[in-house]
PDB file of N, CA and C in Angstrom:
ATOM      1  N   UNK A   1      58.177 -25.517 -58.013  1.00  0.00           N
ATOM      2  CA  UNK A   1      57.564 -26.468 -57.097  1.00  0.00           C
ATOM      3  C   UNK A   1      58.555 -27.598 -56.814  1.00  0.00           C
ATOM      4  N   UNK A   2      58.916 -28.028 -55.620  1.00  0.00           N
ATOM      5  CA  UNK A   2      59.540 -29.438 -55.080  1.00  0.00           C
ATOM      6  C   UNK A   2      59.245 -30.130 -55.588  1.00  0.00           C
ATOM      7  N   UNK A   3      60.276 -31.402 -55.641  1.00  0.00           N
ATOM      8  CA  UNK A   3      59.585 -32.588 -55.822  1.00  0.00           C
ATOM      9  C   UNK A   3      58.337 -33.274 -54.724  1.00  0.00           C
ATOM     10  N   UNK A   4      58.338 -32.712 -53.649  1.00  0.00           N
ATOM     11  CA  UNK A   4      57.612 -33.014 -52.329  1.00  0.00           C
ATOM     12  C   UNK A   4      56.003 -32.532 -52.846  1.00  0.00           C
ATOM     13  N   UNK A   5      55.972 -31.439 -53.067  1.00  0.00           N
ATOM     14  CA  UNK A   5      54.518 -30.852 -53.445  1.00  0.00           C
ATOM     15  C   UNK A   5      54.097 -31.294 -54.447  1.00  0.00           C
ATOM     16  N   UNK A   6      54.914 -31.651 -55.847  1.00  0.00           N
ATOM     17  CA  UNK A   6      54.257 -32.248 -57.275  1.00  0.00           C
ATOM     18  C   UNK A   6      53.357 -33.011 -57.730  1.00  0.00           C
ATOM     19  N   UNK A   7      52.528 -32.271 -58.454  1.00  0.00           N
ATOM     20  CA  UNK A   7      51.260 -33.365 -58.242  1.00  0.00           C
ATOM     21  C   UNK A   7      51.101 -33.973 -59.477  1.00  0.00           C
ATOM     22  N   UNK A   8      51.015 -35.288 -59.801  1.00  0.00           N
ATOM     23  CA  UNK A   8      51.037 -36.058 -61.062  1.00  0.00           C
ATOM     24  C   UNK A   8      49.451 -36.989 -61.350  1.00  0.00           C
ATOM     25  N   UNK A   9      49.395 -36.620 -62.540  1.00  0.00           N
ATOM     26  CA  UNK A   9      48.534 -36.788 -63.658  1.00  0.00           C
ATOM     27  C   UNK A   9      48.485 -37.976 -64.639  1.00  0.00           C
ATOM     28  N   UNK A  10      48.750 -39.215 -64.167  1.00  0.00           N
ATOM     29  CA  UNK A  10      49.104 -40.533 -65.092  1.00  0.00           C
ATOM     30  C   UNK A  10      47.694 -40.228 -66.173  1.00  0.00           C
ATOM     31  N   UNK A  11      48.454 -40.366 -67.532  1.00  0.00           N
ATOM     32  CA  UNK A  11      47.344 -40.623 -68.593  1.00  0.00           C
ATOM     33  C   UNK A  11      47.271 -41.975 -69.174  1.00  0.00           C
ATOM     34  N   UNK A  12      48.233 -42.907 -68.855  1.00  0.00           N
ATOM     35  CA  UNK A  12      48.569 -44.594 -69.063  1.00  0.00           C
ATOM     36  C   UNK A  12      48.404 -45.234 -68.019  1.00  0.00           C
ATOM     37  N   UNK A  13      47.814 -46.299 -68.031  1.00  0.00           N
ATOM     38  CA  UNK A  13      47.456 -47.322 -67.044  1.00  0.00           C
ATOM     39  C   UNK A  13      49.116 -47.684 -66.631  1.00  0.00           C
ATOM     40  N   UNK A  14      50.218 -47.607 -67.492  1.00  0.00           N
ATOM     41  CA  UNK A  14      51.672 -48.263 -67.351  1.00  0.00           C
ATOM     42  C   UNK A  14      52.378 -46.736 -66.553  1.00  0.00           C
ATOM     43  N   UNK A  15      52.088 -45.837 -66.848  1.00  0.00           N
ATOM     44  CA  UNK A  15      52.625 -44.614 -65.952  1.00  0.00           C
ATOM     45  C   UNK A  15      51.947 -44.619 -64.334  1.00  0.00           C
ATOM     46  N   UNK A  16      51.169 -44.773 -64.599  1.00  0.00           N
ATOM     47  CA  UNK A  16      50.281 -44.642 -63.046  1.00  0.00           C
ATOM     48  C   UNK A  16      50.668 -45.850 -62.311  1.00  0.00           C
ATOM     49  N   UNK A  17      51.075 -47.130 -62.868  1.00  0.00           N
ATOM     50  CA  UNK A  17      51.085 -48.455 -62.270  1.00  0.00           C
ATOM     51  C   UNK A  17      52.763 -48.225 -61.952  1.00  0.00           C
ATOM     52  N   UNK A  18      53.293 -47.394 -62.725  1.00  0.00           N
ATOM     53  CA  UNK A  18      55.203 -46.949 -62.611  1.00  0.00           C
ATOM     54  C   UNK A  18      54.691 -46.656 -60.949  1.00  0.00           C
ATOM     55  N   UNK A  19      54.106 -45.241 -61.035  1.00  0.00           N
ATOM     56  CA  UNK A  19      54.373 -44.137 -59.810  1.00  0.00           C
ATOM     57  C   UNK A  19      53.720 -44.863 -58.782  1.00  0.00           C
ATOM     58  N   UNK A  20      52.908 -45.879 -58.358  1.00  0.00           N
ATOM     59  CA  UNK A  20      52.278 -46.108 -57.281  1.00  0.00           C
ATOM     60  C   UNK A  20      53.576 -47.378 -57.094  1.00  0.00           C
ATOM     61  N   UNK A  21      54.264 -48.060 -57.454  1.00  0.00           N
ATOM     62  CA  UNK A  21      55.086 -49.112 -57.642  1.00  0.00           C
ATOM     63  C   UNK A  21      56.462 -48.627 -56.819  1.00  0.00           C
ATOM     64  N   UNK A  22      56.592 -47.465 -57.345  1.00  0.00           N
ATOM     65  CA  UNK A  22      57.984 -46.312 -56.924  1.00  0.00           C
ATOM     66  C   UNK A  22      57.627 -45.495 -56.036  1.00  0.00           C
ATOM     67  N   UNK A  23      56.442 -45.549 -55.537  1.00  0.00           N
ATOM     68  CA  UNK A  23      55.953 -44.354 -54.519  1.00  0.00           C
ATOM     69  C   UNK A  23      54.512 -45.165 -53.109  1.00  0.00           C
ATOM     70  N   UNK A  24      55.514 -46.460 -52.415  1.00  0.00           N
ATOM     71  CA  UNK A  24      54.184 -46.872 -51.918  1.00  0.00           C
ATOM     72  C   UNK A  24      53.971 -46.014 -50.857  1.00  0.00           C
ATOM     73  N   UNK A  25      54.599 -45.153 -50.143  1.00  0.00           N
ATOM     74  CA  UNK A  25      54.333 -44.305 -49.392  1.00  0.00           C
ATOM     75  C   UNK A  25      53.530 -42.967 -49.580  1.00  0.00           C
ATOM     76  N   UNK A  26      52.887 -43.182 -51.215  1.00  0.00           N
ATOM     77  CA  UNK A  26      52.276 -41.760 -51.375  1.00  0.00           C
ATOM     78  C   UNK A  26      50.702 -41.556 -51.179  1.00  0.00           C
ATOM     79  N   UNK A  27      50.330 -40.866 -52.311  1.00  0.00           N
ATOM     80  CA  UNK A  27      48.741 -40.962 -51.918  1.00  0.00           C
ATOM     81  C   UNK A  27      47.903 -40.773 -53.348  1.00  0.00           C
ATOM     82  N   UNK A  28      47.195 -40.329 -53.583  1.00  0.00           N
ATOM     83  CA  UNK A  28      46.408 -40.915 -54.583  1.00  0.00           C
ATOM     84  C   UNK A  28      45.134 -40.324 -54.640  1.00  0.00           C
ATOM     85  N   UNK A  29      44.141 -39.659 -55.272  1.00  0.00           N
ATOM     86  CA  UNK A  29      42.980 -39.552 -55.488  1.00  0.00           C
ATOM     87  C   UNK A  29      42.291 -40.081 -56.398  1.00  0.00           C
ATOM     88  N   UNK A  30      41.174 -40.548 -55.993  1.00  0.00           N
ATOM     89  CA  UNK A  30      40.434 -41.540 -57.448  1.00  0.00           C
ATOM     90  C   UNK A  30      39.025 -40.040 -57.664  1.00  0.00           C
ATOM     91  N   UNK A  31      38.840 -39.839 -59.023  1.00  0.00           N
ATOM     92  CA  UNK A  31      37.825 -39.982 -59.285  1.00  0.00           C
ATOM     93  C   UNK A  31      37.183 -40.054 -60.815  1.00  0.00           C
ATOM     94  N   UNK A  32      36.181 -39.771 -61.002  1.00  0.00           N
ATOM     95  CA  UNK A  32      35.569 -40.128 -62.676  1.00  0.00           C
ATOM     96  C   UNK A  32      35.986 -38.888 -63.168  1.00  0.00           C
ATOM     97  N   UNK A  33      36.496 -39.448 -64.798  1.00  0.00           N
ATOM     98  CA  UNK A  33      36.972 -38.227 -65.515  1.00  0.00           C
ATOM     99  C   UNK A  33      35.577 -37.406 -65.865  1.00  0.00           C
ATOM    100  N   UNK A  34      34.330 -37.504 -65.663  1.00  0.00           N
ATOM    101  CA  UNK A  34      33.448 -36.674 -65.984  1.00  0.00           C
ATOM    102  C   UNK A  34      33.424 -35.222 -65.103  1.00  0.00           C
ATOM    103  N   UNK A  35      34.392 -35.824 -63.855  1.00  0.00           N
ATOM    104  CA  UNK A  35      34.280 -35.515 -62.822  1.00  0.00           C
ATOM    105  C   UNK A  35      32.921 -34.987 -62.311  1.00  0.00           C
ATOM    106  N   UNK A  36      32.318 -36.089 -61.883  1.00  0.00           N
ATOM    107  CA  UNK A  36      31.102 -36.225 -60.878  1.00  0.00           C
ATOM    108  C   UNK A  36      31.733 -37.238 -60.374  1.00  0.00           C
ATOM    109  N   UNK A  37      30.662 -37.182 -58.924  1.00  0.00           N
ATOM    110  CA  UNK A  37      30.934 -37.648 -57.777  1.00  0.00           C
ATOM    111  C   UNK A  37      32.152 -37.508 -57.071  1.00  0.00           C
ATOM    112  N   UNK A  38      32.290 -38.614 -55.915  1.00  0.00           N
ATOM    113  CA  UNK A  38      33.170 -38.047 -54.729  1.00  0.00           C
ATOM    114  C   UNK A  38      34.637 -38.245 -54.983  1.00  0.00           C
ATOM    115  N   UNK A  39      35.332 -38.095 -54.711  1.00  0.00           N
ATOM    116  CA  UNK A  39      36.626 -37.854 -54.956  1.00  0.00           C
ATOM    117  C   UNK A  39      37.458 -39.028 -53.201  1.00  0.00           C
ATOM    118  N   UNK A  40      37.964 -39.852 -54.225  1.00  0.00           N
ATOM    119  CA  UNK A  40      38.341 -40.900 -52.816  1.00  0.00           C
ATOM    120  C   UNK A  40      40.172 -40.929 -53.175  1.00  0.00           C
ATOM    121  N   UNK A  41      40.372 -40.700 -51.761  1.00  0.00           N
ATOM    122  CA  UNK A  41      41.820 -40.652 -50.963  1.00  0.00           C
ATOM    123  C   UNK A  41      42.065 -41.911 -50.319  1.00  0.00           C
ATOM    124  N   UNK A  42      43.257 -42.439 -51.409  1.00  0.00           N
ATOM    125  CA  UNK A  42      43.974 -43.719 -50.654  1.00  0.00           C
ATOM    126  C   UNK A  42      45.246 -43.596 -50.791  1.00  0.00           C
ATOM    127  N   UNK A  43      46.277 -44.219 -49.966  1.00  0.00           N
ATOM    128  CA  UNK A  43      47.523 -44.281 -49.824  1.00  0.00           C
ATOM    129  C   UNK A  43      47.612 -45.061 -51.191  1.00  0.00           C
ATOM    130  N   UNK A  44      49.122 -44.794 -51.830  1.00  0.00           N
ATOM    131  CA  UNK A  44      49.657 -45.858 -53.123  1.00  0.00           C
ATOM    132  C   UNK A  44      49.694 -46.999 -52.868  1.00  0.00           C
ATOM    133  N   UNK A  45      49.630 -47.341 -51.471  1.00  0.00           N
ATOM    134  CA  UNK A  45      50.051 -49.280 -51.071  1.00  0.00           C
ATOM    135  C   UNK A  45      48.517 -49.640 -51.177  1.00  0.00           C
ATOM    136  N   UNK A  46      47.344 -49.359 -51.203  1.00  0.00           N
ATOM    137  CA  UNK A  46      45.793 -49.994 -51.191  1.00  0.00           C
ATOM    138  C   UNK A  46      45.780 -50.265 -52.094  1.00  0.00           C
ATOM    139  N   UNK A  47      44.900 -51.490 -51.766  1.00  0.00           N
ATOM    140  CA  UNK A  47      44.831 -52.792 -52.781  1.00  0.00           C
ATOM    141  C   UNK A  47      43.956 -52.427 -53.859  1.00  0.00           C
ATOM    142  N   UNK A  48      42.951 -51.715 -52.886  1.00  0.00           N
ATOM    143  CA  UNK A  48      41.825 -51.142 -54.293  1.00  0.00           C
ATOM    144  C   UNK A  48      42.117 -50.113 -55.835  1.00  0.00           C
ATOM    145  N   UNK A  49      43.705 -49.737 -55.293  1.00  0.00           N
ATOM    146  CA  UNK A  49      44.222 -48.682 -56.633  1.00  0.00           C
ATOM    147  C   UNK A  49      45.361 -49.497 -57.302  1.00  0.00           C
ATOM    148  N   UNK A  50      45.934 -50.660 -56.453  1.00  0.00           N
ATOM    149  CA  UNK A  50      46.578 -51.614 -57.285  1.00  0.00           C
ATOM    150  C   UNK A  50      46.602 -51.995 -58.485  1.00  0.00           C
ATOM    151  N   UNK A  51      47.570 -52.600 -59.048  1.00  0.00           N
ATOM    152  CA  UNK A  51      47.382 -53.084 -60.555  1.00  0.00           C
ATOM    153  C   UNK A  51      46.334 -53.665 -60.647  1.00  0.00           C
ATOM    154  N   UNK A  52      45.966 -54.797 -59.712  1.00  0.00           N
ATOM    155  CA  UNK A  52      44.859 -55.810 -59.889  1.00  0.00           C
ATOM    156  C   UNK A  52      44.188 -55.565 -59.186  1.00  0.00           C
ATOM    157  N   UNK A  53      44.157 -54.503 -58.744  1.00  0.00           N
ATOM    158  CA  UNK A  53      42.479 -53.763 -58.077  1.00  0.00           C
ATOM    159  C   UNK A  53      41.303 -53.139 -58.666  1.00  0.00           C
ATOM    160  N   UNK A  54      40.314 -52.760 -57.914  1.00  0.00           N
ATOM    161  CA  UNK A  54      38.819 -52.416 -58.739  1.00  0.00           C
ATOM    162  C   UNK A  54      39.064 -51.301 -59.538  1.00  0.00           C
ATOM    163  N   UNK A  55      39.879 -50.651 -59.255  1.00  0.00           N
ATOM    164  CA  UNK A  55      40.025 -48.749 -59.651  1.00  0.00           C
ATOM    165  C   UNK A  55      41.162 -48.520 -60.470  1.00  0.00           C
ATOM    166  N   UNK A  56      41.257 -49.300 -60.787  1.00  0.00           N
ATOM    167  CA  UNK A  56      42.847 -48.872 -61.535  1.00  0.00           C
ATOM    168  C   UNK A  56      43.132 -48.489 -62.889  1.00  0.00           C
ATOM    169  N   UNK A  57      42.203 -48.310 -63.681  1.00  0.00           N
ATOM    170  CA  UNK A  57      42.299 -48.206 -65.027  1.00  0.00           C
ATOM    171  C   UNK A  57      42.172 -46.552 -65.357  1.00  0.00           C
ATOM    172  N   UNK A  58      43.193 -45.755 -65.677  1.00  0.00           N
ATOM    173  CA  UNK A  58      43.456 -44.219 -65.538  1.00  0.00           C
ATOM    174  C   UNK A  58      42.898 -43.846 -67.044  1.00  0.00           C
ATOM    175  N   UNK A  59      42.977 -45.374 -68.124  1.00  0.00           N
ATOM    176  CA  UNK A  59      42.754 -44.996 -69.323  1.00  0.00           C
ATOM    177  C   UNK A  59      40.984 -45.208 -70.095  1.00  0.00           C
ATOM    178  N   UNK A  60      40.287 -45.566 -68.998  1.00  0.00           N
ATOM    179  CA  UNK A  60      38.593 -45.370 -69.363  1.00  0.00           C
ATOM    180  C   UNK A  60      37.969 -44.636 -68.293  1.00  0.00           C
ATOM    181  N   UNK A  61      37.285 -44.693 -67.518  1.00  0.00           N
ATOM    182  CA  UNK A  61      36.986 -43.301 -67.137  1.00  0.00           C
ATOM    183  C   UNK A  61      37.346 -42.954 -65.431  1.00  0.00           C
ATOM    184  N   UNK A  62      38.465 -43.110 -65.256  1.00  0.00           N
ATOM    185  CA  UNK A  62      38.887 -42.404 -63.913  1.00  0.00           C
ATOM    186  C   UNK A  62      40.124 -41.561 -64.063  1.00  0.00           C
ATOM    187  N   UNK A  63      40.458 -40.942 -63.590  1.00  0.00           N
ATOM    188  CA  UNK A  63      41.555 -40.049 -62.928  1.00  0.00           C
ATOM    189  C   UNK A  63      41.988 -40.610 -62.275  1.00  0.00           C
ATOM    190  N   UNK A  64      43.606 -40.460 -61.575  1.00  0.00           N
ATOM    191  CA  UNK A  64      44.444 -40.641 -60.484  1.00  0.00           C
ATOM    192  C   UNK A  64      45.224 -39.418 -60.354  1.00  0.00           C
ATOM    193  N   UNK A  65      44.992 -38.716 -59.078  1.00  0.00           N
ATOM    194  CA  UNK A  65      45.903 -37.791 -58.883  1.00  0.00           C
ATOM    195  C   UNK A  65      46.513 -38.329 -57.773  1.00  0.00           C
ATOM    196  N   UNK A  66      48.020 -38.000 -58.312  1.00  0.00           N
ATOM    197  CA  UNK A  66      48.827 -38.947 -57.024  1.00  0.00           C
ATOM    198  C   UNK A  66      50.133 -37.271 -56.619  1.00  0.00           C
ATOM    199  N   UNK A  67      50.377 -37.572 -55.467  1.00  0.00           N
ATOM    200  CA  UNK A  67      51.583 -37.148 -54.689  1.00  0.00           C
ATOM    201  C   UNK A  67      52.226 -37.544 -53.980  1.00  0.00           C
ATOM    202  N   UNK A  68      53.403 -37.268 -53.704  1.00  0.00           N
ATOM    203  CA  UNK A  68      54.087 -37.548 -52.128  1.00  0.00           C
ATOM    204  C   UNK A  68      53.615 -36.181 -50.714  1.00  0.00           C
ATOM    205  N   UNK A  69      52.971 -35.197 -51.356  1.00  0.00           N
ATOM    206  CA  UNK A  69      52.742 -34.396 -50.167  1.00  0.00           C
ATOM    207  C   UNK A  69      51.304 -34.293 -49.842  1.00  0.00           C
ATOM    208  N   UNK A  70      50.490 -35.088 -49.058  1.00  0.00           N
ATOM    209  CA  UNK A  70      49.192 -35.033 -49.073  1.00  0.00           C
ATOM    210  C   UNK A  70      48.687 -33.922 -48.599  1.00  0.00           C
ATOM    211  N   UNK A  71      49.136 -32.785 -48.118  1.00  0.00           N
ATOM    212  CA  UNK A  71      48.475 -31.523 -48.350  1.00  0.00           C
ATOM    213  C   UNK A  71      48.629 -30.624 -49.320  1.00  0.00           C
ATOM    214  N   UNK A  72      49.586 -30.792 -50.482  1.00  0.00           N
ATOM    215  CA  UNK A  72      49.243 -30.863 -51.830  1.00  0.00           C
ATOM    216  C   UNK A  72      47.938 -31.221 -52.485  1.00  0.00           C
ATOM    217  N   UNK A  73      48.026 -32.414 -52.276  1.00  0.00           N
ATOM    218  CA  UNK A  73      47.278 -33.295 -52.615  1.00  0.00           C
ATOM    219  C   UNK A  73      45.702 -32.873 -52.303  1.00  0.00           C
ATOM    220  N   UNK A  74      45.826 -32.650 -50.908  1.00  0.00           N
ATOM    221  CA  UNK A  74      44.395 -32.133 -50.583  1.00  0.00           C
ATOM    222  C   UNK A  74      43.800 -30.649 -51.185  1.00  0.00           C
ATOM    223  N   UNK A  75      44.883 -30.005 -51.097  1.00  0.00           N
ATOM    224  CA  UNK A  75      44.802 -28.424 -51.258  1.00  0.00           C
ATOM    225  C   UNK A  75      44.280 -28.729 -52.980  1.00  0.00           C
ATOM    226  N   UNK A  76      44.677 -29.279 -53.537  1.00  0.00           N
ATOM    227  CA  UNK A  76      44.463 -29.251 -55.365  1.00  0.00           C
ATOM    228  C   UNK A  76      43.066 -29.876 -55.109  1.00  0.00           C
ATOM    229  N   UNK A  77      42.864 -31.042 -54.617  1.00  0.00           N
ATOM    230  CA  UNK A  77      41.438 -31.947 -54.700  1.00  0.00           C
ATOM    231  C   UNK A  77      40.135 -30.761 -54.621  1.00  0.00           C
ATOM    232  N   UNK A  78      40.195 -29.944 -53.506  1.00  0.00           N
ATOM    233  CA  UNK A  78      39.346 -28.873 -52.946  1.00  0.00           C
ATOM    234  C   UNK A  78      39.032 -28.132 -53.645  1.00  0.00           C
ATOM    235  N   UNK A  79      40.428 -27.308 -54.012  1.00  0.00           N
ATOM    236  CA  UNK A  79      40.463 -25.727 -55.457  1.00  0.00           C
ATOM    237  C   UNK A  79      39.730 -26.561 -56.659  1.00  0.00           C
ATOM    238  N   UNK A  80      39.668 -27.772 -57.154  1.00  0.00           N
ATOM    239  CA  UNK A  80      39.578 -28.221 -58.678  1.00  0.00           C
ATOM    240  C   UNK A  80      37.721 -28.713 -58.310  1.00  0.00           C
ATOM    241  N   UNK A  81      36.999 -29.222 -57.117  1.00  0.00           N
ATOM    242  CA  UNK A  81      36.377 -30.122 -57.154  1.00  0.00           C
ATOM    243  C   UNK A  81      35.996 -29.910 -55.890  1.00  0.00           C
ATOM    244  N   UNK A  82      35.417 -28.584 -55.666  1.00  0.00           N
ATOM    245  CA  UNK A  82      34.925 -28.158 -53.859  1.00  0.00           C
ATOM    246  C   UNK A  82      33.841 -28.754 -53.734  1.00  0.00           C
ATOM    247  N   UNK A  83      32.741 -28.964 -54.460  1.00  0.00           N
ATOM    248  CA  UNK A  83      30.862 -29.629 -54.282  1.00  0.00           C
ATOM    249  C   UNK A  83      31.513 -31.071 -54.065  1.00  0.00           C
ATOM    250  N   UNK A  84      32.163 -31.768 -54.566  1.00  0.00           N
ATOM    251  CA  UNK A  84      32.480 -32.957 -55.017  1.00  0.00           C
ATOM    252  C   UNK A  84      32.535 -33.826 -53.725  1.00  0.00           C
ATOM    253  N   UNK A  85      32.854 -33.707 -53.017  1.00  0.00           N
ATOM    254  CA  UNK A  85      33.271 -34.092 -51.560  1.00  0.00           C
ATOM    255  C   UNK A  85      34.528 -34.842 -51.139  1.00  0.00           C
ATOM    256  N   UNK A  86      35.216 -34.896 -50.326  1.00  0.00           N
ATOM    257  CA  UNK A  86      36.758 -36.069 -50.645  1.00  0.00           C
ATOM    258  C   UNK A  86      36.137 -36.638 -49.213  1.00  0.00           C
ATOM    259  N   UNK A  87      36.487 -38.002 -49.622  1.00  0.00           N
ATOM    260  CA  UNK A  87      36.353 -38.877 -48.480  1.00  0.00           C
ATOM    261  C   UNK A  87      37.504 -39.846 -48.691  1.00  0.00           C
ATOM    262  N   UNK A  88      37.858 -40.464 -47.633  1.00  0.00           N
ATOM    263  CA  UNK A  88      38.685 -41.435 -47.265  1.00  0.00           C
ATOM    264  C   UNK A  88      38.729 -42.814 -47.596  1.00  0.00           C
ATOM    265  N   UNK A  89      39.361 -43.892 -48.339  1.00  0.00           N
ATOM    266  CA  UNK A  89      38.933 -45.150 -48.272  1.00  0.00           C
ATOM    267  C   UNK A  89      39.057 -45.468 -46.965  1.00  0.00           C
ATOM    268  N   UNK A  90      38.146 -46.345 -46.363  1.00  0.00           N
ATOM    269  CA  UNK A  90      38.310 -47.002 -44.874  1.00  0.00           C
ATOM    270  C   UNK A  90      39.494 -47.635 -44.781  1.00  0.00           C
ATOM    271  N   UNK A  91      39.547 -48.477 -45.876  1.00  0.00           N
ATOM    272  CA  UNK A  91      40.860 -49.654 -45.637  1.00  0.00           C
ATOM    273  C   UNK A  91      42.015 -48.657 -45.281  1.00  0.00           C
ATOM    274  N   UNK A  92      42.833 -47.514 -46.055  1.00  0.00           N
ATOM    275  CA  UNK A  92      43.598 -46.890 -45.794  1.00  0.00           C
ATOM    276  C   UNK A  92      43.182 -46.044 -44.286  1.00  0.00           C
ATOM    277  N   UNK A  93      42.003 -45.300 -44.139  1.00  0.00           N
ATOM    278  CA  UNK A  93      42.305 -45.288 -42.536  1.00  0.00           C
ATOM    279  C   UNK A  93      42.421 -45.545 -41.600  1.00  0.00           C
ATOM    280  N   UNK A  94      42.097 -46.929 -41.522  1.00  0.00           N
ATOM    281  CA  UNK A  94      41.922 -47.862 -40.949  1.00  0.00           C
ATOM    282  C   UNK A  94      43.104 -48.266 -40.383  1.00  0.00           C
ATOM    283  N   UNK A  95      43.933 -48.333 -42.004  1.00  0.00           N
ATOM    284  CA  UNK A  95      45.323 -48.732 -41.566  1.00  0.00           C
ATOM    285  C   UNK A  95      46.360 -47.506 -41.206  1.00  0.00           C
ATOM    286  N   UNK A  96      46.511 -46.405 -41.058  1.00  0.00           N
ATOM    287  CA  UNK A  96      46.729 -45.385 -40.689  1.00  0.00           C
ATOM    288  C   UNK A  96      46.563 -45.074 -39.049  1.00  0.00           C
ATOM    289  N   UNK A  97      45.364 -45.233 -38.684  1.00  0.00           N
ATOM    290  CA  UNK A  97      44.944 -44.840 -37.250  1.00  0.00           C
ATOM    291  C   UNK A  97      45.551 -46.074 -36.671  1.00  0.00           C
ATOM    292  N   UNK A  98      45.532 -47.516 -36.955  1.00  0.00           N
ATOM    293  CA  UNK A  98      46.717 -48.179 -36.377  1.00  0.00           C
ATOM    294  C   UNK A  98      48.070 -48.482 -36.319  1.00  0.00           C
ATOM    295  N   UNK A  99      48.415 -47.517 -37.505  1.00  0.00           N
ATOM    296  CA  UNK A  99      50.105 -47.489 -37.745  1.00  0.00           C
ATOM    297  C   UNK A  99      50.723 -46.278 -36.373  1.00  0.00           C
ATOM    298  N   UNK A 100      49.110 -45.363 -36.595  1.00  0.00           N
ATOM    299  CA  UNK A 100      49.568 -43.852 -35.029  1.00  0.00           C
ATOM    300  C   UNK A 100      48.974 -44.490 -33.974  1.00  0.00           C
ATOM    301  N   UNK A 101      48.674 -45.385 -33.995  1.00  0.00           N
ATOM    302  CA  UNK A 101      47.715 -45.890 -32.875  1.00  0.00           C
ATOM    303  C   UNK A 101      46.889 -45.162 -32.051  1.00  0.00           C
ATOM    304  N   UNK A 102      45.838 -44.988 -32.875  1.00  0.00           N
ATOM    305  CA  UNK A 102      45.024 -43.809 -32.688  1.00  0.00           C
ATOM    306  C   UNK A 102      43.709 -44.495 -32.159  1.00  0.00           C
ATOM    307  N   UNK A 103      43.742 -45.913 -32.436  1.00  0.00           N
ATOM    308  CA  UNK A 103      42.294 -46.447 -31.965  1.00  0.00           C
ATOM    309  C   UNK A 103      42.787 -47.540 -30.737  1.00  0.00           C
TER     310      UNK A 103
END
């Protein structure tokens, strides 16, 4: 596998806070390690997966699956967690559809 497709697994709040720091162009999935519920897609630069954001703690009960290839990214979210649903943070599409200027 590329480095482009690789999909990473932070088990430290200090590994995950490395790769989003070194990777603001990537992407990110949040969800609960029970894994229930929805499965949310934000770019590495949103504030909400930030160090000092709501979601950020990889070491009590969330996950971060992060990549640089978001159809990686998507393709794994789906195969691992199909009922689950993936949705989008707004803030990141938000800021997306005006970076393509799509709105």
């Amino acid at each position: 596998m590329d480095g482009q497709s690789m999909l990473v697994f932070p088990k430290r709040d200090a590994e995950y806070e490395q790769w989003v720091h070194q990777h603001p162009d990537g992407h990110v999935i949040h969800m609960r390690k029970a894994g229930t519920g929805e499965l949310c897609w934000h770019r590495a630069d949103c504030g909400h997966i930030q160090p000092d954001g709501k979601l950020r703690f990889v070491e009590t009960n969330a996950i971060k699956a992060c990549s640089l290839n978001p159809g990686a990214l998507a393709a794994w979210a789906m195969s691992q967690y199909p009922s689950n649903g993936l949705h989008y943070c707004e803030t990141c599409r938000d800021k997306w559809l005006k970076e393509h200027k799509a709105i």
